[in-house]
C-alpha atoms as a PDB file:
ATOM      1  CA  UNK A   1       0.000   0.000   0.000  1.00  0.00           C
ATOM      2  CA  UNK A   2       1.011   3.719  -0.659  1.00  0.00           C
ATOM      3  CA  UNK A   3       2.457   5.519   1.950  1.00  0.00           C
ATOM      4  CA  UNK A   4      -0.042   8.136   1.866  1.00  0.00           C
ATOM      5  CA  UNK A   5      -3.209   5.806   1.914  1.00  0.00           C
ATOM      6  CA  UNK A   6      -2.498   5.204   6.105  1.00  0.00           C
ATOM      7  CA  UNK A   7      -5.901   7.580   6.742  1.00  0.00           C
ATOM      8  CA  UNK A   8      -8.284   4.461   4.516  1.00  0.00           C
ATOM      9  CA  UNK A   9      -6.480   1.926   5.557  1.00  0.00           C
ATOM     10  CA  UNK A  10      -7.323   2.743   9.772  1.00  0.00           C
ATOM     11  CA  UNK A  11     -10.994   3.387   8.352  1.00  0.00           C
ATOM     12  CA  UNK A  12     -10.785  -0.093   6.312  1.00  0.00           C
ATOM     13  CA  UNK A  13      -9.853  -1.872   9.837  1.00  0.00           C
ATOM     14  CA  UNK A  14     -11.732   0.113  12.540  1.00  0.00           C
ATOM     15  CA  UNK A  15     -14.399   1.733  11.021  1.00  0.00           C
ATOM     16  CA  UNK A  16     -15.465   5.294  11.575  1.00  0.00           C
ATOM     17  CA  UNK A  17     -16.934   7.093  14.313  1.00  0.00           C
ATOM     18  CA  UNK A  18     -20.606   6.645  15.222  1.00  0.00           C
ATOM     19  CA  UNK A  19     -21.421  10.202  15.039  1.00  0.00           C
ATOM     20  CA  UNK A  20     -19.383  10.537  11.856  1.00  0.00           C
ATOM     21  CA  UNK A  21     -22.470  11.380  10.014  1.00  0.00           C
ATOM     22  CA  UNK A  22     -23.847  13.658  11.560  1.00  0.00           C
ATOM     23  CA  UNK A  23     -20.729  15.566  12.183  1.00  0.00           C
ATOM     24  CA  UNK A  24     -19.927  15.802   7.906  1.00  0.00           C
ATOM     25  CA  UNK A  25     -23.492  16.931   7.740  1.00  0.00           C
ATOM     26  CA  UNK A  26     -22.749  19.973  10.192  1.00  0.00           C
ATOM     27  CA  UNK A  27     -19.489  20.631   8.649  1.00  0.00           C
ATOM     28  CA  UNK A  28     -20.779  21.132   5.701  1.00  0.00           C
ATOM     29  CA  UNK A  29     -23.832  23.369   6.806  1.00  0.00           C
ATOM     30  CA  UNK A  30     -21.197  25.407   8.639  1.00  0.00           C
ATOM     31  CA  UNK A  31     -19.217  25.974   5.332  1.00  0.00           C
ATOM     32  CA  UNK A  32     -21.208  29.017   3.777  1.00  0.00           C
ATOM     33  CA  UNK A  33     -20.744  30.969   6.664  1.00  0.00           C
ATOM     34  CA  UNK A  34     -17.094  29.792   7.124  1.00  0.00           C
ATOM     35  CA  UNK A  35     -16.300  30.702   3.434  1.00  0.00           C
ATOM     36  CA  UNK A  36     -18.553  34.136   3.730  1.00  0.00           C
ATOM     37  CA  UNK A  37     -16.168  35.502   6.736  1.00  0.00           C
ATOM     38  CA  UNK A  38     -13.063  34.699   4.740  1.00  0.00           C
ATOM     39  CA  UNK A  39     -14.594  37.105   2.109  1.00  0.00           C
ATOM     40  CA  UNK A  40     -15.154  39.735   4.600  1.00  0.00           C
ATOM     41  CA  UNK A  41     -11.380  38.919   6.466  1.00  0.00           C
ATOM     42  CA  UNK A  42      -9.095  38.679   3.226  1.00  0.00           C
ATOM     43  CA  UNK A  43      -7.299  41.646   1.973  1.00  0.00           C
ATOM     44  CA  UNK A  44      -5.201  42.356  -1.150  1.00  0.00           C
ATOM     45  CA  UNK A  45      -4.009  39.699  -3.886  1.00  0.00           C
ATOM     46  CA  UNK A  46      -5.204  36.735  -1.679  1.00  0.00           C
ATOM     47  CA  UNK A  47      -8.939  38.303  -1.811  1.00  0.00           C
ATOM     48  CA  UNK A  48      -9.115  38.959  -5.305  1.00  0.00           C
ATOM     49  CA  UNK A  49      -7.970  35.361  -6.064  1.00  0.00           C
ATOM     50  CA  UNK A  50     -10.636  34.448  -3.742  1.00  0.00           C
ATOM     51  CA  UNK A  51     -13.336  36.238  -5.507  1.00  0.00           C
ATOM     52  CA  UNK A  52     -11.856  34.912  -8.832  1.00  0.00           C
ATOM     53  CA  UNK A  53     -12.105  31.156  -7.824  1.00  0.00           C
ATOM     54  CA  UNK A  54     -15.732  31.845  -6.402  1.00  0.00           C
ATOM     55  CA  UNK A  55     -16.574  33.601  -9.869  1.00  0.00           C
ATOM     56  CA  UNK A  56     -15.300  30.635 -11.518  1.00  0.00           C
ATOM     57  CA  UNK A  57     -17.313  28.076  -9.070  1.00  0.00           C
ATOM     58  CA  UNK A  58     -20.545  30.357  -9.695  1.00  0.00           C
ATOM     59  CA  UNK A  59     -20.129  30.158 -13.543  1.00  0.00           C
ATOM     60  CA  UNK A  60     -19.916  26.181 -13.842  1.00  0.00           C
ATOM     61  CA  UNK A  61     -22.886  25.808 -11.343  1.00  0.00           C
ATOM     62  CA  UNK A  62     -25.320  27.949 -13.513  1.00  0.00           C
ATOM     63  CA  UNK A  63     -23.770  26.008 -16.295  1.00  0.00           C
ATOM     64  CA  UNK A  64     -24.683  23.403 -14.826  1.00  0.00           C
ATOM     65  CA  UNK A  65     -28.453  24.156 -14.249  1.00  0.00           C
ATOM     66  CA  UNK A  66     -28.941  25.507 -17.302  1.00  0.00           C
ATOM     67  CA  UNK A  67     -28.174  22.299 -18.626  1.00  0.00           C
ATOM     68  CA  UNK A  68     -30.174  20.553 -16.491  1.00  0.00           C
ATOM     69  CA  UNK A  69     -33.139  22.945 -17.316  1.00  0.00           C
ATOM     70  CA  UNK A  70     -32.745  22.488 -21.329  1.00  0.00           C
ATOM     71  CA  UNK A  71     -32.944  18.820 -20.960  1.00  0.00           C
ATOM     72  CA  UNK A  72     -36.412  19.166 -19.024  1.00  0.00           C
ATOM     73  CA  UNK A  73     -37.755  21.410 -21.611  1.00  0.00           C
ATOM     74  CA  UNK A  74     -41.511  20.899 -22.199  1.00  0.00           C
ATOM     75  CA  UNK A  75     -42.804  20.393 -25.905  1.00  0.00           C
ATOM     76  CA  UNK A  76     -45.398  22.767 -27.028  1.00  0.00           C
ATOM     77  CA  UNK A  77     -48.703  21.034 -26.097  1.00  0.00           C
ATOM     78  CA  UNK A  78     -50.766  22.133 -28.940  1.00  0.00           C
ATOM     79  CA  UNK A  79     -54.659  20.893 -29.931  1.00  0.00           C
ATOM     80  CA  UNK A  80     -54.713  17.509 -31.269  1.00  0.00           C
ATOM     81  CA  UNK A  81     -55.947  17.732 -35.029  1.00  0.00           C
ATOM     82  CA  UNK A  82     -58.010  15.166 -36.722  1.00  0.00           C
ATOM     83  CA  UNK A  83     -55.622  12.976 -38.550  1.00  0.00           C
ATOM     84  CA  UNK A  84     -53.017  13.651 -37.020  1.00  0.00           C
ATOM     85  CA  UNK A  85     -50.124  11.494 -37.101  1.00  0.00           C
ATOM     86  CA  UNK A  86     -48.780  10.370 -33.766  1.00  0.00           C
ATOM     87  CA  UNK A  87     -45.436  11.816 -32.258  1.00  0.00           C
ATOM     88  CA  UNK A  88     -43.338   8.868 -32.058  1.00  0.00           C
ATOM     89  CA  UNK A  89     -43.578   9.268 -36.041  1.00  0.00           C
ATOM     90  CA  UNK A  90     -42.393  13.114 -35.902  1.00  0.00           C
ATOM     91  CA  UNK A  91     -39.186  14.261 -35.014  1.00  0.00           C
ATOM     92  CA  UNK A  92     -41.041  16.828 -33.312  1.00  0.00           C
ATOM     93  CA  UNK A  93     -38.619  17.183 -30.247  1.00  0.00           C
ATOM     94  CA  UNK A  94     -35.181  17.136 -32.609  1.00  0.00           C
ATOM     95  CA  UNK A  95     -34.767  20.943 -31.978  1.00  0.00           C
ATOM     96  CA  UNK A  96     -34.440  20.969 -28.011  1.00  0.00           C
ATOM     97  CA  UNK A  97     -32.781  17.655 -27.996  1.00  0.00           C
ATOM     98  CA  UNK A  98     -30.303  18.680 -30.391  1.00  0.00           C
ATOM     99  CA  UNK A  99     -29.495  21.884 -28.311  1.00  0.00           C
ATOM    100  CA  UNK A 100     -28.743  19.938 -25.481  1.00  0.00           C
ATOM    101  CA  UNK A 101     -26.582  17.482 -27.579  1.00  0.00           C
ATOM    102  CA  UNK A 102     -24.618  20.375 -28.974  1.00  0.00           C
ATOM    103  CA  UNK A 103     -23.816  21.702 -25.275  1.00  0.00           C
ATOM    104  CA  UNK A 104     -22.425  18.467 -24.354  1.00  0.00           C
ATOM    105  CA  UNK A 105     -20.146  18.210 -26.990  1.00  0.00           C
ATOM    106  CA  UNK A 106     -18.921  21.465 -26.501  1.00  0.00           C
ATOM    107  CA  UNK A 107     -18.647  20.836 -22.332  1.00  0.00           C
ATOM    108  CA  UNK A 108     -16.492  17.505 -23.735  1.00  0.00           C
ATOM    109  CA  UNK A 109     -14.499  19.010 -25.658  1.00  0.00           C
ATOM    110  CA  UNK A 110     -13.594  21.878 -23.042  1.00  0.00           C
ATOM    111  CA  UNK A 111     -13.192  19.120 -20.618  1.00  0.00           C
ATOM    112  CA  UNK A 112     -10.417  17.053 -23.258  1.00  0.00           C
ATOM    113  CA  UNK A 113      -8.655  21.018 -23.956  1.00  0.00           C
ATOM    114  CA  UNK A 114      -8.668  21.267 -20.088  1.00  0.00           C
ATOM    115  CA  UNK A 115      -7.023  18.033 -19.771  1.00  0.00           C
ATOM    116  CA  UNK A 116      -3.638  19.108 -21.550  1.00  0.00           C
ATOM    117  CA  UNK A 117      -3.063  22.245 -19.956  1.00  0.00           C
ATOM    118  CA  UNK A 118      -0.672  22.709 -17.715  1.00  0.00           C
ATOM    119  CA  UNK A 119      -0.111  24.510 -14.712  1.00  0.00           C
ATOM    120  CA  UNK A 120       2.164  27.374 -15.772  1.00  0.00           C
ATOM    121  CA  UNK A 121       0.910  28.292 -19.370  1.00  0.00           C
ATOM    122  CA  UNK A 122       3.449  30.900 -19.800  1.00  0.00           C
ATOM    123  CA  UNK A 123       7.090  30.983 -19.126  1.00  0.00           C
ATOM    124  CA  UNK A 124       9.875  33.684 -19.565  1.00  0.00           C
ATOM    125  CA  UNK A 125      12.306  32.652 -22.758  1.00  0.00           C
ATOM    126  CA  UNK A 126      15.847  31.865 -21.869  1.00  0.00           C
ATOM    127  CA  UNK A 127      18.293  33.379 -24.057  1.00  0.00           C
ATOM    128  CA  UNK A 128      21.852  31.158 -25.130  1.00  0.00           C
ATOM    129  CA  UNK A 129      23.641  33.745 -23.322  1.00  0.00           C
ATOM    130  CA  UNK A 130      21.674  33.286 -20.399  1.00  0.00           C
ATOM    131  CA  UNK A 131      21.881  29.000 -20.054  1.00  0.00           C
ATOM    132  CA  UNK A 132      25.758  28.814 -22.129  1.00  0.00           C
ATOM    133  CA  UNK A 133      28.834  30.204 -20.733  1.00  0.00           C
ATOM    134  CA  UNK A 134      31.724  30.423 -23.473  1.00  0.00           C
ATOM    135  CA  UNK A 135      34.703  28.705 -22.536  1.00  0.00           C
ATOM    136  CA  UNK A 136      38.310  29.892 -24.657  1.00  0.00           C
ATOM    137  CA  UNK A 137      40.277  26.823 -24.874  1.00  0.00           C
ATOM    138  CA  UNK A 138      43.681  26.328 -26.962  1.00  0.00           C
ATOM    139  CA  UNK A 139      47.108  27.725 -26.187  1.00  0.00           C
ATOM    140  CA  UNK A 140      46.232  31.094 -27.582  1.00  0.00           C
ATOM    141  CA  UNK A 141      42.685  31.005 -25.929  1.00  0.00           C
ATOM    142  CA  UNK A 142      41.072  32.213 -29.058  1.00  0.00           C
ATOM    143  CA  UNK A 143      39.269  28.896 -29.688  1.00  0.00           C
ATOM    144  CA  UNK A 144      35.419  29.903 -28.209  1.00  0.00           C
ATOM    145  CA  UNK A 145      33.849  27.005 -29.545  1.00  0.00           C
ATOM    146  CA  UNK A 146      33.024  25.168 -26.176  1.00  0.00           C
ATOM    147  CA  UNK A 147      29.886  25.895 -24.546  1.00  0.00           C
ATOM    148  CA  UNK A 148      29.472  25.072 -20.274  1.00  0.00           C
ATOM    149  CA  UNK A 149      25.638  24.900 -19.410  1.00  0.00           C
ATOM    150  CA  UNK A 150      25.001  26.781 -16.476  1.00  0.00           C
ATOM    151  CA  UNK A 151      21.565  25.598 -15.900  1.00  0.00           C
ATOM    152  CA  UNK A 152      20.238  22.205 -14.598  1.00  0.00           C
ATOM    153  CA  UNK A 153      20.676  19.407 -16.709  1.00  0.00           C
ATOM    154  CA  UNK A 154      19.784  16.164 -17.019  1.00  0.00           C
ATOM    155  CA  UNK A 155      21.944  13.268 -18.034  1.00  0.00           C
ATOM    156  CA  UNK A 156      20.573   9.122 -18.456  1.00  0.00           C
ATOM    157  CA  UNK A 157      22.405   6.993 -16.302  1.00  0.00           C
ATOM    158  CA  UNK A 158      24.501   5.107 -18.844  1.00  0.00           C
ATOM    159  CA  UNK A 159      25.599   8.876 -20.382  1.00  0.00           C
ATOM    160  CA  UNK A 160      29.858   9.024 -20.586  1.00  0.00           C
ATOM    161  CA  UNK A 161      31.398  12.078 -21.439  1.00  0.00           C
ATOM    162  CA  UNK A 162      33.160  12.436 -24.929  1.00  0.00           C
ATOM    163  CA  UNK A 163      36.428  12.939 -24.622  1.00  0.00           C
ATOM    164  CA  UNK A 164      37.504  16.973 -23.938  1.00  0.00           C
ATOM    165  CA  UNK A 165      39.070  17.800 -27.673  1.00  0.00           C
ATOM    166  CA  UNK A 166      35.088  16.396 -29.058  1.00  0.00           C
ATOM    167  CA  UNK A 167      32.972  18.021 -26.439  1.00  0.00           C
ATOM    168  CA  UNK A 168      30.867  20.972 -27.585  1.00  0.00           C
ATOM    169  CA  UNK A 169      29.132  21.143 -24.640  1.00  0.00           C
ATOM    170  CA  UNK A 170      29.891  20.919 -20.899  1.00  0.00           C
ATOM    171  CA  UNK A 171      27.525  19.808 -18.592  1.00  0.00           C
ATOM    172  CA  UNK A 172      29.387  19.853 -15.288  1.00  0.00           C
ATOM    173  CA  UNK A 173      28.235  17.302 -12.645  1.00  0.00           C
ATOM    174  CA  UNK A 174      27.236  19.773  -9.543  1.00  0.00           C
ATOM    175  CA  UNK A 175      24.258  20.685 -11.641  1.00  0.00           C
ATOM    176  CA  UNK A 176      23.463  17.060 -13.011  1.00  0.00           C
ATOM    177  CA  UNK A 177      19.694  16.144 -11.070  1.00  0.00           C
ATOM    178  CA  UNK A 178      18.705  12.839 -11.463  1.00  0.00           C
ATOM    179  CA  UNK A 179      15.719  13.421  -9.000  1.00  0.00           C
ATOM    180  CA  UNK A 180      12.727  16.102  -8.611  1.00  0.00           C
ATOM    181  CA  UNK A 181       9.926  16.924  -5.652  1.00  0.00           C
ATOM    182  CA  UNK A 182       6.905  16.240  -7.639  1.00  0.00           C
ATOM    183  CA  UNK A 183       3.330  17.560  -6.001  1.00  0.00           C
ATOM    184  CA  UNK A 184       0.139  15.295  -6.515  1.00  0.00           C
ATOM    185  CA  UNK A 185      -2.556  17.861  -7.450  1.00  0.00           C
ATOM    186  CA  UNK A 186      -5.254  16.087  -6.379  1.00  0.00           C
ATOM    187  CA  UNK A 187      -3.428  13.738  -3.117  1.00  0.00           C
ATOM    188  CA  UNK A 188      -2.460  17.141  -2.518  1.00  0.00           C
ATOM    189  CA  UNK A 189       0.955  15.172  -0.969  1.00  0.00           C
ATOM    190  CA  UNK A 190       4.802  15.399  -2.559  1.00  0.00           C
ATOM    191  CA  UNK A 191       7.229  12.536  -3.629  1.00  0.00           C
ATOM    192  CA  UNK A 192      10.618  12.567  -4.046  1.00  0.00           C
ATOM    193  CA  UNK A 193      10.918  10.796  -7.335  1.00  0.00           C
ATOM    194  CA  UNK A 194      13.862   9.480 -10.227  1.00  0.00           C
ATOM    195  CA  UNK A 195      13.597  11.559 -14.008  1.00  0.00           C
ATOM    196  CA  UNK A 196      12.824   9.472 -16.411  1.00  0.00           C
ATOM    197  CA  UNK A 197      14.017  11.834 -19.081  1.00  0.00           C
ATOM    198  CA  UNK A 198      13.061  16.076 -20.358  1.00  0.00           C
ATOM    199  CA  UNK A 199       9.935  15.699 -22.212  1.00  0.00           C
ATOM    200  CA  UNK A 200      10.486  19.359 -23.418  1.00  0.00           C
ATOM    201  CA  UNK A 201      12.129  22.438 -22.398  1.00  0.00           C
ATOM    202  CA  UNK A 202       9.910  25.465 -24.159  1.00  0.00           C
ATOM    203  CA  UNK A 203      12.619  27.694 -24.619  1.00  0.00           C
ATOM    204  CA  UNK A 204      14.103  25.450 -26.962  1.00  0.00           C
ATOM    205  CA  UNK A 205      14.694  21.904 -28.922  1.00  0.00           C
ATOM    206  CA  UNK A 206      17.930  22.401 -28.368  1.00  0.00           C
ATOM    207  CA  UNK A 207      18.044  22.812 -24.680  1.00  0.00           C
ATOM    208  CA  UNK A 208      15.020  19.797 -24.610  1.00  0.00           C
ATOM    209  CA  UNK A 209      17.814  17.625 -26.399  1.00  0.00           C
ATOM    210  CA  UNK A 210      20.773  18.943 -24.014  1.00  0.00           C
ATOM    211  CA  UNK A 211      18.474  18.014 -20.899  1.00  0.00           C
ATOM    212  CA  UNK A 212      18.406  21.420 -19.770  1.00  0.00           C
ATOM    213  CA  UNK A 213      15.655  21.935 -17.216  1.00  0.00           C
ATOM    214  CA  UNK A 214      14.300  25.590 -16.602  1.00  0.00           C
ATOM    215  CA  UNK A 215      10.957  26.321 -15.098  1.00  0.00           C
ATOM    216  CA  UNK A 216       8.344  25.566 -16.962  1.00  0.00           C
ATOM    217  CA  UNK A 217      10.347  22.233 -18.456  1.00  0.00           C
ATOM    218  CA  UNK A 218       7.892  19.211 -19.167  1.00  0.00           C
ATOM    219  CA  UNK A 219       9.360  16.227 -17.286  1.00  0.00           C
ATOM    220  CA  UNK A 220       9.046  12.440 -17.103  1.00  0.00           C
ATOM    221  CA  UNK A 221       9.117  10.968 -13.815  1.00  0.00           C
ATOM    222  CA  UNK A 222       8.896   7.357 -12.351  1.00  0.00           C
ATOM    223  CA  UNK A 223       5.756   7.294 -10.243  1.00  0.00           C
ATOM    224  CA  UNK A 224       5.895   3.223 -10.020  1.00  0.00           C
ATOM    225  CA  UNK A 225       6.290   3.643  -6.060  1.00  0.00           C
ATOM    226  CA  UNK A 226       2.712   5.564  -6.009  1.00  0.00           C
ATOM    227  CA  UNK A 227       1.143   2.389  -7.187  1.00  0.00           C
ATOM    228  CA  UNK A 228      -1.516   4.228  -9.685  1.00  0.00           C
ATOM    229  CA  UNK A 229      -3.053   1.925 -12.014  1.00  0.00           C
ATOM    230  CA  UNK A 230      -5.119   2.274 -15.243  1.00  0.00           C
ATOM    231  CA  UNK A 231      -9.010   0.838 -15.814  1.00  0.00           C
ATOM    232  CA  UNK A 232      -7.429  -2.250 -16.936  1.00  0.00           C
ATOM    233  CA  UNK A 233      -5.382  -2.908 -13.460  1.00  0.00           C
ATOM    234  CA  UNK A 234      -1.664  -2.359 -15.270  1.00  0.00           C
ATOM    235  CA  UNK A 235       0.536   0.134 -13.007  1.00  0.00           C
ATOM    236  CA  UNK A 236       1.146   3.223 -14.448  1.00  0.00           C
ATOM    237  CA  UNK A 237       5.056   3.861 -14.581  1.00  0.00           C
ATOM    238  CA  UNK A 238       5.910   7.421 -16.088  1.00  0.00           C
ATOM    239  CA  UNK A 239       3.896  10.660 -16.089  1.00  0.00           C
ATOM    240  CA  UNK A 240       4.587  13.832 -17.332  1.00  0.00           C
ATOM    241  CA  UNK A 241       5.483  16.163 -15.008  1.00  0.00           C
ATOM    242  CA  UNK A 242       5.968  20.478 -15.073  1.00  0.00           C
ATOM    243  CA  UNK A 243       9.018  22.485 -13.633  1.00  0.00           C
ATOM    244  CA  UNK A 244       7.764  24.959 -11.294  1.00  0.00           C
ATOM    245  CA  UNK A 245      10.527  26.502  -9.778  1.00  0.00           C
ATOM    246  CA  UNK A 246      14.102  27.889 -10.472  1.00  0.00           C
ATOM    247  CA  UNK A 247      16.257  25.112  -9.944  1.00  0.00           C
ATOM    248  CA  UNK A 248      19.665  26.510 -10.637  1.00  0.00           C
ATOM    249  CA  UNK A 249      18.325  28.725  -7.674  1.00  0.00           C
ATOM    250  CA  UNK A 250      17.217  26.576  -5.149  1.00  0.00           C
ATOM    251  CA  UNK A 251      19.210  23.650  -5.798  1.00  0.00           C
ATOM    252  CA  UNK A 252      16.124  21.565  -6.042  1.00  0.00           C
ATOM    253  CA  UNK A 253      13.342  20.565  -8.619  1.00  0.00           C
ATOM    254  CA  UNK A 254      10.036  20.939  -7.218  1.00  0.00           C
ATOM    255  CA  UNK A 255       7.090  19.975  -9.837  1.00  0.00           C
ATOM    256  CA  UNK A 256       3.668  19.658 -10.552  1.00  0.00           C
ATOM    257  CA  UNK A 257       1.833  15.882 -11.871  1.00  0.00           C
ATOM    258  CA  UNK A 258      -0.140  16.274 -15.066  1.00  0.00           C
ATOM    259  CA  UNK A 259      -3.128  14.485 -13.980  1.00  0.00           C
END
């Protein structure tokens, strides 16, 4: 079992409490008023993210209604004529039906949009003379064809340097990470877990095929040890994963799971 899942496994073996019930049901009552407060209480930024995320939460419920209401739309009830034919023959209903058909595919296909993004859209470019440092080799030191990253890389583990008069590019081992913190969006827990390999770096190929990692990199990491599975029981071994930090900074990678 996953190390986070020690909160069902105690409710799988000793139940919950008897007034467990009753206690969600209060909680939740309570909730409004707790949430209306923190309106009133928060100042600045944090408030006007607040009001943002209820704006957001408002918007999908109405949504939500709305759709609910188009499906229960009435027919016209009109006077029966003699020889008439009988509305199981008639498409008489295509229009509404075909409204609320149109809705859903439009919901789906937000939903399949929503499923790609990622959690920072929008990332500052890094220039070459930002990530490469020239390095003047020779006797005369006016040879300035070697490069030394100064970002974060990422090597594979079988990866052997060339030797010095063939390298182009220097990747020196104090900034080699073979490891990232990657969040759970939805566990809401971190795990320290192996790279796989740089998916892509959006600043460019070149740095994606150097293993450069900046923030807003796409990363593949192991997540065998979190024991997710797919709907046909097989556990899932590498997800894709998004820089969030400066690494070269903090001397870590922290990340977010594309779920």
């Amino acid at each position: 079992m996953p190390q986070n899942e020690y909160i069902e496994r105690h409710i799988k073996l000793h139940g919950r409490r008897l007034d467990y019930e009753e206690r969600k049901r209060k909680r939740e009552a309570r909730e409004p008023k707790k949430r209306a407060a923190m309106a009133r209480k928060l100042r600045g930024i944090k408030a006007k993210l607040f009001q943002k995320q209820r704006r957001n939460e408002k918007i999908q419920m109405k949504k939500k209604i709305q759709a609910h209401e188009e499906k229960k739309v009435n027919k016209n009830t009109e006077k029966v004529e003699d020889g008439a034919i009988p509305t199981y023959l008639l498409d008489r209903g295509v229009q509404s039906s075909a409204k609320v058909l149109s809705n859903m595919i439009k919901q789906k296909r937000k939903e399949k949009a929503g499923k790609w993004d990622v959690p920072i859209p929008k990332v500052r470019a890094q220039s070459d003379a930002e990530v490469f440092k020239v390095i003047r080799s020779g006797k005369t030191k006016r040879k300035a064809w070697k490069r030394m990253v100064t970002k974060v890389t990422y090597v594979g583990e079988n990866f052997t340097r060339k030797p010095p008069k063939f390298e182009r590019f220097i990747r020196p081992m104090a900034l080699r990470f073979n490891k990232a913190h990657v969040t759970h969006p939805e566990l809401k827990a971190t795990f320290h877990l192996p790279i796989i390999g740089v998916k892509k770096n959006p600043s460019s190929p070149m740095y994606t095929s150097l293993g450069v990692i900046t923030k807003g990199t796409v990363i593949e990491v192991n997540i065998s040890e979190l024991g997710l599975v797919t709907q046909s029981g097989k556990v899932v071994w590498g997800k894709y994963a998004q820089v969030t930090n400066n690494p070269e900074n903090d001397g870590c990678i922290n990340a977010v799971l594309l779920v």
